[in-house]
N, C-alpha and C. Protein backbone atom coordinates (compact mmCIF):
# COMPACT_ATOMS: atom_id res chain seq x y z
N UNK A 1 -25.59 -15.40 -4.50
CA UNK A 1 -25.53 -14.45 -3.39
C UNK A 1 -26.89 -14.42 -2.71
N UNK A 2 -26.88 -14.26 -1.46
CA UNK A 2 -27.77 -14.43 -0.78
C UNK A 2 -28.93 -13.20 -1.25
N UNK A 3 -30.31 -13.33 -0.95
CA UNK A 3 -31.54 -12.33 -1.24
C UNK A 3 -30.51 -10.72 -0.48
N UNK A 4 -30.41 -11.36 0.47
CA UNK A 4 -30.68 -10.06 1.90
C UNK A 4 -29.45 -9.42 1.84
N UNK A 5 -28.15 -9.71 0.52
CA UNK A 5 -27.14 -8.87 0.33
C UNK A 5 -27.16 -8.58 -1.23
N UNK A 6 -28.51 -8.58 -1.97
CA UNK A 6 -28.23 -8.59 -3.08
C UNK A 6 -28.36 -7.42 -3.35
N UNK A 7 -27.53 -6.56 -4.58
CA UNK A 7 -27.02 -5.02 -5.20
C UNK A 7 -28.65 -4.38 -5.46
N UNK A 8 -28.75 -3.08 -4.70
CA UNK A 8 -29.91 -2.57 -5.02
C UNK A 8 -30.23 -2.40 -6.54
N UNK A 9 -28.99 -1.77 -6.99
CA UNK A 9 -29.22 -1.38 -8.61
C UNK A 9 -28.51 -2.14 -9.55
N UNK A 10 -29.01 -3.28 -9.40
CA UNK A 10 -27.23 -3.82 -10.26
C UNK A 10 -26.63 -3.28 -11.42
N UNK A 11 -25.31 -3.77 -11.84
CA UNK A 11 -24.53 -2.41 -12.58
C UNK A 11 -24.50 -1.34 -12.71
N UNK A 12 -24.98 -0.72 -11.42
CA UNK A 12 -25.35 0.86 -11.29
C UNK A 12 -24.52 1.00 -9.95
N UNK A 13 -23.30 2.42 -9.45
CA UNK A 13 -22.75 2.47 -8.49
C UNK A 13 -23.66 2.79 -7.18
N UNK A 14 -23.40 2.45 -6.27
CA UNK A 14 -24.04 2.54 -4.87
C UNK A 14 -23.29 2.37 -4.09
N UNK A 15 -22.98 3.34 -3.17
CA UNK A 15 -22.30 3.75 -1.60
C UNK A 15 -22.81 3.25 -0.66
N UNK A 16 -22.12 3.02 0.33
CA UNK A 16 -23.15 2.92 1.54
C UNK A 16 -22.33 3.14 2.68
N UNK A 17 -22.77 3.36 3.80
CA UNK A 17 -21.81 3.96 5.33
C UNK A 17 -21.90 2.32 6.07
N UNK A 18 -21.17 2.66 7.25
CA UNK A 18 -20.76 1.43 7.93
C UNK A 18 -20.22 1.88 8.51
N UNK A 19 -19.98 1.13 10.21
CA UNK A 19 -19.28 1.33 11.55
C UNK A 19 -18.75 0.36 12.22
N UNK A 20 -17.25 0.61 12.70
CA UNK A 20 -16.99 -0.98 13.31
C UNK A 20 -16.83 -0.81 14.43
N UNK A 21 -16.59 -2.17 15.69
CA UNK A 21 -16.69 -1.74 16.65
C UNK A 21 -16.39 -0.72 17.81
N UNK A 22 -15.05 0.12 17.23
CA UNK A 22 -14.50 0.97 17.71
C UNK A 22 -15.16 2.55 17.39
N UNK A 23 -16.30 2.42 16.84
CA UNK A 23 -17.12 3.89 16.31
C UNK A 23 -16.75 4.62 14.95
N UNK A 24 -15.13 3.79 14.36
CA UNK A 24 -14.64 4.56 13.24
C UNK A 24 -15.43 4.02 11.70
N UNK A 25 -15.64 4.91 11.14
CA UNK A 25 -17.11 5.25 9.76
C UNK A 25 -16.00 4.84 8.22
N UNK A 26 -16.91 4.35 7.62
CA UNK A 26 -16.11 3.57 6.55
C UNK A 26 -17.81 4.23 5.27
N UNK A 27 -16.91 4.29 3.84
CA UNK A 27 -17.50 4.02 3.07
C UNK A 27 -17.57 3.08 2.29
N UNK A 28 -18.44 2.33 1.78
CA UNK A 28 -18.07 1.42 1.06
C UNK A 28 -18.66 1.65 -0.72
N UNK A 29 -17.86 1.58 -1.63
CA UNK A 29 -18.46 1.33 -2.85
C UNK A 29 -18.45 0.38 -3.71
N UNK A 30 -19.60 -0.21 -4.00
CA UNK A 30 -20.17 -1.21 -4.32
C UNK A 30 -19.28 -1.70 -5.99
N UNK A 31 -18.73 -0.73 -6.81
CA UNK A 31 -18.74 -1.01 -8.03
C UNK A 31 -19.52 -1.44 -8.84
N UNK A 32 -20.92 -1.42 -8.59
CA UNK A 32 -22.03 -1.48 -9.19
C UNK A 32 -22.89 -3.29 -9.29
N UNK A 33 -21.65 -3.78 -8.56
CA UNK A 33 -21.95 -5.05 -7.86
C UNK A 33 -21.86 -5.67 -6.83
N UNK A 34 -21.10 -5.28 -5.95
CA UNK A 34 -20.74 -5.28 -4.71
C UNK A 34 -22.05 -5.96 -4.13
N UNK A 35 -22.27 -6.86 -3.09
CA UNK A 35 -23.34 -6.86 -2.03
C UNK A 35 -23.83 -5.89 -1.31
N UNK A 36 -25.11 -5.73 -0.83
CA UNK A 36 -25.12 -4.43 0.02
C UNK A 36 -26.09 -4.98 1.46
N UNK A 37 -26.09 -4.82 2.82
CA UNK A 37 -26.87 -5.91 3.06
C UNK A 37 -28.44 -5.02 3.18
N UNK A 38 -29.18 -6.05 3.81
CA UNK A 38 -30.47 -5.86 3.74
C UNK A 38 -31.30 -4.17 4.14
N UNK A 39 -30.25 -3.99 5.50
CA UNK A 39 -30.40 -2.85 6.14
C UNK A 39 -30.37 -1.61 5.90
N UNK A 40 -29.06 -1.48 4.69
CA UNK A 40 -28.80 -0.49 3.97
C UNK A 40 -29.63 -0.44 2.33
N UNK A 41 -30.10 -1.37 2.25
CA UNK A 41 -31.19 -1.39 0.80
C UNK A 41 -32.23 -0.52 1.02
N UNK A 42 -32.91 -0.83 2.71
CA UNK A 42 -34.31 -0.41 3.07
C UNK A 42 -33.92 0.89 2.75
N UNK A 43 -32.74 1.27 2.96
CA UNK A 43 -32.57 3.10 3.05
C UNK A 43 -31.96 3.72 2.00
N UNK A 44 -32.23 3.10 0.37
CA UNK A 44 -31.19 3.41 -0.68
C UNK A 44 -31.37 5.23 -0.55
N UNK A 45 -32.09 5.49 -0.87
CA UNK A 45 -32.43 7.43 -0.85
C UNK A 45 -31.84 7.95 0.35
N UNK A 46 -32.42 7.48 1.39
CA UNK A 46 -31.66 8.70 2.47
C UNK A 46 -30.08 8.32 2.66
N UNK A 47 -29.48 7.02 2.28
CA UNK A 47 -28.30 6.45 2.08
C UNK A 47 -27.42 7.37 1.00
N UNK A 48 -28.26 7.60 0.02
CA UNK A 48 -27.62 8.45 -1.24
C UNK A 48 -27.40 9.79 -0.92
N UNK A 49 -28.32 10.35 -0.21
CA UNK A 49 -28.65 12.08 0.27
C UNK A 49 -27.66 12.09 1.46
N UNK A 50 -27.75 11.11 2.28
CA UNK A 50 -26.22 11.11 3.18
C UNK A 50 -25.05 11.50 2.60
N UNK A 51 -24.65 10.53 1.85
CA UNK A 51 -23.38 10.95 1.08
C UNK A 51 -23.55 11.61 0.77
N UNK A 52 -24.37 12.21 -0.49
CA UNK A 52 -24.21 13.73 -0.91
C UNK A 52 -23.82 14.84 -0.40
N UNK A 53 -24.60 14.93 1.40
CA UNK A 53 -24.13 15.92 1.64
C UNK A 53 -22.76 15.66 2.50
N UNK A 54 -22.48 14.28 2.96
CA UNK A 54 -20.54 14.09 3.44
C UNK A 54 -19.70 14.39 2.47
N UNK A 55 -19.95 14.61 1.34
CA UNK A 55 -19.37 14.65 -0.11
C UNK A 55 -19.30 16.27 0.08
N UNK A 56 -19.61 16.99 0.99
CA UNK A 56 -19.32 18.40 0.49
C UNK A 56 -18.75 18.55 2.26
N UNK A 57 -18.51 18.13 3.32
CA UNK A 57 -18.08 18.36 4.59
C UNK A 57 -16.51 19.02 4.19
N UNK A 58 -15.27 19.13 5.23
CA UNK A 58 -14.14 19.88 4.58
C UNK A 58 -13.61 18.95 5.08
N UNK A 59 -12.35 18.97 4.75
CA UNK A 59 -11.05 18.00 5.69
C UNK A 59 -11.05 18.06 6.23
N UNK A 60 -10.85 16.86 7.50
CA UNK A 60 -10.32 16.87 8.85
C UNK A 60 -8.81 16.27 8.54
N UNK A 61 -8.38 15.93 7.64
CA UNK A 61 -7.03 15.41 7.61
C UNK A 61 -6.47 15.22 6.21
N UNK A 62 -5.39 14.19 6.16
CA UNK A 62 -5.25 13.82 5.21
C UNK A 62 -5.68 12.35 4.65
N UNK A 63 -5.05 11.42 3.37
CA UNK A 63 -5.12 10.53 3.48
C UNK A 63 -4.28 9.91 3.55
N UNK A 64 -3.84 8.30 3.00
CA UNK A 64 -3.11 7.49 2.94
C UNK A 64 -3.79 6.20 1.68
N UNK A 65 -3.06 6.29 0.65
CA UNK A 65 -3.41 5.21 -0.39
C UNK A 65 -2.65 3.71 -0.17
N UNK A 66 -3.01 2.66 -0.97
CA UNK A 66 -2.40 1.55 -0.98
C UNK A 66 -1.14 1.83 -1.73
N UNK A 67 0.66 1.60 -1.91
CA UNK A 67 1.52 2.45 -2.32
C UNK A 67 1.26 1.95 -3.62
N UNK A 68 0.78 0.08 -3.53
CA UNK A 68 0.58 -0.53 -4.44
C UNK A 68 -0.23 -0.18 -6.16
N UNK A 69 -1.43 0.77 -5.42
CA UNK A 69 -2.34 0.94 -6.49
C UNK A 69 -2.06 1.92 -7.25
N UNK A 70 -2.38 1.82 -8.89
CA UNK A 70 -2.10 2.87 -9.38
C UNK A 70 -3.33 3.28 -10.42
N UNK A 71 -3.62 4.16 -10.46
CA UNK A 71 -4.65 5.05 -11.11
C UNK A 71 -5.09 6.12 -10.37
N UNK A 72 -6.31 6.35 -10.46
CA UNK A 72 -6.98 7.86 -9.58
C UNK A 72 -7.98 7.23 -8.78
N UNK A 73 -7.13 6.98 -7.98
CA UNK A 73 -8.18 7.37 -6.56
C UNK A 73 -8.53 8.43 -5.71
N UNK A 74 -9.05 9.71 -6.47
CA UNK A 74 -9.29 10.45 -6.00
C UNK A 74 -10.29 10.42 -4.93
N UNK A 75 -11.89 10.31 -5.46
CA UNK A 75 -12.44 9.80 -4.42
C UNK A 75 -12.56 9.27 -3.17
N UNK A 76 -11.49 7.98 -3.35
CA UNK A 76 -11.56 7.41 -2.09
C UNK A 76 -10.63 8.24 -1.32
N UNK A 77 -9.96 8.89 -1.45
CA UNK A 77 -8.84 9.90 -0.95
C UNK A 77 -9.48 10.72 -0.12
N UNK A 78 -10.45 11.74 -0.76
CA UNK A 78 -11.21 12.70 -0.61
C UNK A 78 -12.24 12.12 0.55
N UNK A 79 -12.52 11.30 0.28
CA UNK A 79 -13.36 10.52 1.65
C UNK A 79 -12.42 10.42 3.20
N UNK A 80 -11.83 9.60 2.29
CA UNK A 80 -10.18 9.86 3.77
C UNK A 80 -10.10 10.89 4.43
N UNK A 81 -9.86 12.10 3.87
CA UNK A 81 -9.38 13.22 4.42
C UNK A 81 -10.57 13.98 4.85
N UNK A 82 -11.93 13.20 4.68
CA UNK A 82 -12.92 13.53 5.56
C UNK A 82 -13.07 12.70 6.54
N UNK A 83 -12.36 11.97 6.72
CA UNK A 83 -12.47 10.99 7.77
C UNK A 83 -12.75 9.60 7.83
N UNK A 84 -13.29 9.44 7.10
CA UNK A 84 -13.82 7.96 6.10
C UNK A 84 -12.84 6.63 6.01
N UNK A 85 -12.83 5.75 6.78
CA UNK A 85 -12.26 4.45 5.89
C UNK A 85 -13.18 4.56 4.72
N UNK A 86 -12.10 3.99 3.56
CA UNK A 86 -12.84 3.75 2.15
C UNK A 86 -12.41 2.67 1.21
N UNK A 87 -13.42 2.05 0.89
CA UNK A 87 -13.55 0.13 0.29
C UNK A 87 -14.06 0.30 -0.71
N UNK A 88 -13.64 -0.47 -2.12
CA UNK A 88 -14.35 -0.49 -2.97
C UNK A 88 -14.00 -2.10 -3.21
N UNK A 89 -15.31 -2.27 -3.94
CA UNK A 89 -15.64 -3.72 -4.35
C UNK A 89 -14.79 -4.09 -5.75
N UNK A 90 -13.95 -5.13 -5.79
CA UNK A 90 -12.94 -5.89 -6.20
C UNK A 90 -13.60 -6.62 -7.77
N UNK A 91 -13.52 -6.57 -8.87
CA UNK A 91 -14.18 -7.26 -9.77
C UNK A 91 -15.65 -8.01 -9.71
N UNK A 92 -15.53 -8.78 -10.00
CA UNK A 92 -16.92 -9.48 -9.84
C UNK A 92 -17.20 -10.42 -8.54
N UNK A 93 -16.08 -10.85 -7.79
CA UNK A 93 -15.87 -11.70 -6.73
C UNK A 93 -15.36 -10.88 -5.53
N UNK A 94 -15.07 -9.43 -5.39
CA UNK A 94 -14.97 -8.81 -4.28
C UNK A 94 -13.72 -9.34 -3.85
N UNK A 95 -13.30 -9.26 -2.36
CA UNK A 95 -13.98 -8.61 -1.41
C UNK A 95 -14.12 -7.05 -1.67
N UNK A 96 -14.56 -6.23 -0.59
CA UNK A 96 -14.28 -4.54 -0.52
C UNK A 96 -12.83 -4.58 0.21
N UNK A 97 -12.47 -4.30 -1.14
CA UNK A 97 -10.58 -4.00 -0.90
C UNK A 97 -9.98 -2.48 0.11
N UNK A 98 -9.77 -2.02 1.02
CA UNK A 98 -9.47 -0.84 1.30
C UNK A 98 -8.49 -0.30 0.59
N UNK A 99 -8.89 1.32 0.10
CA UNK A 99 -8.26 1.92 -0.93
C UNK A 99 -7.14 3.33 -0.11
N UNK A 100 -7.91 3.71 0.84
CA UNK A 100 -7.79 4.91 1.41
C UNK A 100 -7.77 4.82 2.64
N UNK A 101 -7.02 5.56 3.61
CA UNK A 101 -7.27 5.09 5.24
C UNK A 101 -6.76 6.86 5.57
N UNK A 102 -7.89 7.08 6.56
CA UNK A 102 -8.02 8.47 7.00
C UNK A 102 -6.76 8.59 7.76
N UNK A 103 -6.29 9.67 8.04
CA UNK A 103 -5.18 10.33 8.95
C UNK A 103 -5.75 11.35 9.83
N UNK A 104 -7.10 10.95 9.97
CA UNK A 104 -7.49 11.52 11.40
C UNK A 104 -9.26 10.90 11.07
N UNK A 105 -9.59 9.93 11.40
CA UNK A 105 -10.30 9.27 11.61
C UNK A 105 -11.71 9.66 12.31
N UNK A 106 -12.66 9.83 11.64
CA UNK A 106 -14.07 9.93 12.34
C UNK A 106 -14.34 9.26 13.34
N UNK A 107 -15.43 9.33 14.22
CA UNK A 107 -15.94 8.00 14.97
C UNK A 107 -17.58 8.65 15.26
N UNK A 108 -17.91 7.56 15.07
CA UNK A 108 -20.11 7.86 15.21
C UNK A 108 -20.00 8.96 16.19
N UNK A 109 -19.17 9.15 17.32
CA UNK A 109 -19.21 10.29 18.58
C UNK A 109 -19.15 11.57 17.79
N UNK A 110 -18.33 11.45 17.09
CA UNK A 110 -18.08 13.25 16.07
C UNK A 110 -19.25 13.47 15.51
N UNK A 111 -20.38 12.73 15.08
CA UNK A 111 -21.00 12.80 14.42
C UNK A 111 -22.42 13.84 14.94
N UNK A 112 -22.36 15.05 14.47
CA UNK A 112 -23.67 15.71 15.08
C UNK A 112 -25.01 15.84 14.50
N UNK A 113 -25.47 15.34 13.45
CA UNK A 113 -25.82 15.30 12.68
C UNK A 113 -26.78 13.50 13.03
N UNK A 114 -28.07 13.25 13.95
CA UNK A 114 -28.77 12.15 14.29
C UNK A 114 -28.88 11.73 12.95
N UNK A 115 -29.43 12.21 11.70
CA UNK A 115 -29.69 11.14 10.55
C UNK A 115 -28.79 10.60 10.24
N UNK A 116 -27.42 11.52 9.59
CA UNK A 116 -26.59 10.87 9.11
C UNK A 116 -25.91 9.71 10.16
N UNK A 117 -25.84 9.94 11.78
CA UNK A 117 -25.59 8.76 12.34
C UNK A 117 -26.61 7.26 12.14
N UNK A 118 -27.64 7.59 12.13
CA UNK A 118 -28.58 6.87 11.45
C UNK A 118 -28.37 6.08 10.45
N UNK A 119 -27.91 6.50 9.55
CA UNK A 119 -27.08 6.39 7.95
C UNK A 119 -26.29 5.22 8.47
N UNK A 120 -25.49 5.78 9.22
CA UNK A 120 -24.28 4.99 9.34
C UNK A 120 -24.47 3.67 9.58
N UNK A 121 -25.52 3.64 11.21
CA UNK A 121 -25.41 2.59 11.76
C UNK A 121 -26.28 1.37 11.50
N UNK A 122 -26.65 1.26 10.19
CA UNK A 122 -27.28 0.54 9.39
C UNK A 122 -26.83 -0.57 9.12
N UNK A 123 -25.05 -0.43 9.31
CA UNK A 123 -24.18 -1.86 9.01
C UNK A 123 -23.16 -1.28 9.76
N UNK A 124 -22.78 -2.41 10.80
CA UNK A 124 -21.84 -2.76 11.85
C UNK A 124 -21.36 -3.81 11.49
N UNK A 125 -19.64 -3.20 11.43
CA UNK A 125 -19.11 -4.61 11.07
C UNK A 125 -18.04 -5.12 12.42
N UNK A 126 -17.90 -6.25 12.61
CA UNK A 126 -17.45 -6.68 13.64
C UNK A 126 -15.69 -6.79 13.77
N UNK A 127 -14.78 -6.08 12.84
CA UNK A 127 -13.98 -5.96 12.81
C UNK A 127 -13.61 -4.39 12.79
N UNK A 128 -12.59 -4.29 12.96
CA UNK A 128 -11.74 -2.98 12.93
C UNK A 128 -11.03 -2.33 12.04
N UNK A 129 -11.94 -1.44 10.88
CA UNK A 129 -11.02 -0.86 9.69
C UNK A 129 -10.10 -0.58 9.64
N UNK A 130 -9.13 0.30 11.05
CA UNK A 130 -8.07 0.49 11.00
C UNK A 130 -7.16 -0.60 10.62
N UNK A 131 -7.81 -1.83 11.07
CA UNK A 131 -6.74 -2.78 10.76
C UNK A 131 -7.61 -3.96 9.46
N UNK A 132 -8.62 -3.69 9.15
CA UNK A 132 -9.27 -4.74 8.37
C UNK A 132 -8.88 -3.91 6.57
N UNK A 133 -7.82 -4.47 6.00
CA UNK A 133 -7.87 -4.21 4.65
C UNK A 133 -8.91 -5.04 3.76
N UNK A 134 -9.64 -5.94 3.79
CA UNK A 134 -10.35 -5.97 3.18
C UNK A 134 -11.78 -6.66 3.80
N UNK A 135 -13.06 -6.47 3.45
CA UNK A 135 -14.34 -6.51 4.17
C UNK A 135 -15.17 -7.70 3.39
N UNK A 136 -15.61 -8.68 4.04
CA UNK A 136 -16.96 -9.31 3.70
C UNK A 136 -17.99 -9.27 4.59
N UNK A 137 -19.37 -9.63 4.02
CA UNK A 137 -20.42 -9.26 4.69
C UNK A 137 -20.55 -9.79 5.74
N UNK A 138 -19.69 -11.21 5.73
CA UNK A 138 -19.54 -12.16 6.72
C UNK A 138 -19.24 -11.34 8.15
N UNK A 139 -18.53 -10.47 8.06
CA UNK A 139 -18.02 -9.45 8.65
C UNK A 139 -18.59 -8.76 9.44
N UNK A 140 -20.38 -8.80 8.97
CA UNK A 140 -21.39 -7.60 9.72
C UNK A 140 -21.85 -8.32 11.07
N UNK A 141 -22.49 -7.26 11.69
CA UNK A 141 -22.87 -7.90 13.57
C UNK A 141 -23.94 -8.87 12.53
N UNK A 142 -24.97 -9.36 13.32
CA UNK A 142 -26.08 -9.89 13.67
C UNK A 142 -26.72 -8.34 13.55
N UNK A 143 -27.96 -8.39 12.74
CA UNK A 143 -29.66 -7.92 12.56
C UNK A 143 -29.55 -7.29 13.91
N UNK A 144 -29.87 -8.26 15.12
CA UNK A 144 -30.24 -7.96 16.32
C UNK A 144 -29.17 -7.20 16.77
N UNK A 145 -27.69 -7.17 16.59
CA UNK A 145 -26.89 -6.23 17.41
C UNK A 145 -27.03 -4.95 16.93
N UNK A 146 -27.82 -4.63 15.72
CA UNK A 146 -27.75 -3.66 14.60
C UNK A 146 -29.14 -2.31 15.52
N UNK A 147 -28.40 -1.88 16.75
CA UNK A 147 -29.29 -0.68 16.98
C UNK A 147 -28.29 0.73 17.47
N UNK A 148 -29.37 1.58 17.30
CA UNK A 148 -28.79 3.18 17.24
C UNK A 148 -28.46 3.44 18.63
């Protein structure tokens, strides 16, 4: 795996935000191996303190699971119904599988809060969560398209 997507903590879990071209906000979790890219490493702390405090925001909706999966996906649920597309990283070979898909959908515009948009726009991915079930890094803009 490349330097500039390698796991900040390896075998340790790590989140991170993301935006695709349409403004709608995705979480992604790493499973403690996942890639993360370069952009979102520089910012592991204020990346972590982000979530923390989206982790306590209220519902804007509900969610929607894969019908397929079975266990507790609570989490990624709970993200959903805050608005969140939500991905988690797939065994050891990935991709970030989508687990959860919001029923009323964020977008960077809702967002009032300059850091946590900040947060977000750290990784732009060039596809559309609503319709992208599963994510590679391959996926992200260009460095250079990557501004606030």
């Amino acid at each position: 795996m490349k330097d500039e997507y390698a796991h900040p903590r390896w075998g340790t879990e790590f989140d991170w935000l993301a935006v695709d071209p349409s403004g709608s906000l995705a979480v992604l979790t790493s499973a403690g191996y996942g890639p993360v890219p370069k952009a979102v490493r520089d910012h592991v702390e204020s990346v972590d303190a982000a979530l923390g405090l989206i982790n306590t925001w209220p519902y804007v909706g509900g969610s929607i699971s894969r019908p397929s999966d079975t266990g507790d996906y609570a989490d990624w649920r709970d993200l959903a119904a805050r608005g969140f597309y939500a991905y988690d990283w797939k065994d050891s070979s990935g991709p970030y599988a989508r687990l959860a898909v919001p029923t009323t959908p964020l977008t960077v515009d809702n967002l009032t809060d300059e850091w946590i948009t900040q947060m977000v726009v750290l990784a732009r991915f060039t596809v559309d969560f609503a319709s992208a079930t599963q994510l590679n890094l391959a996926d992200l803009a260009d460095l250079a398209d990557r501004t606030a």
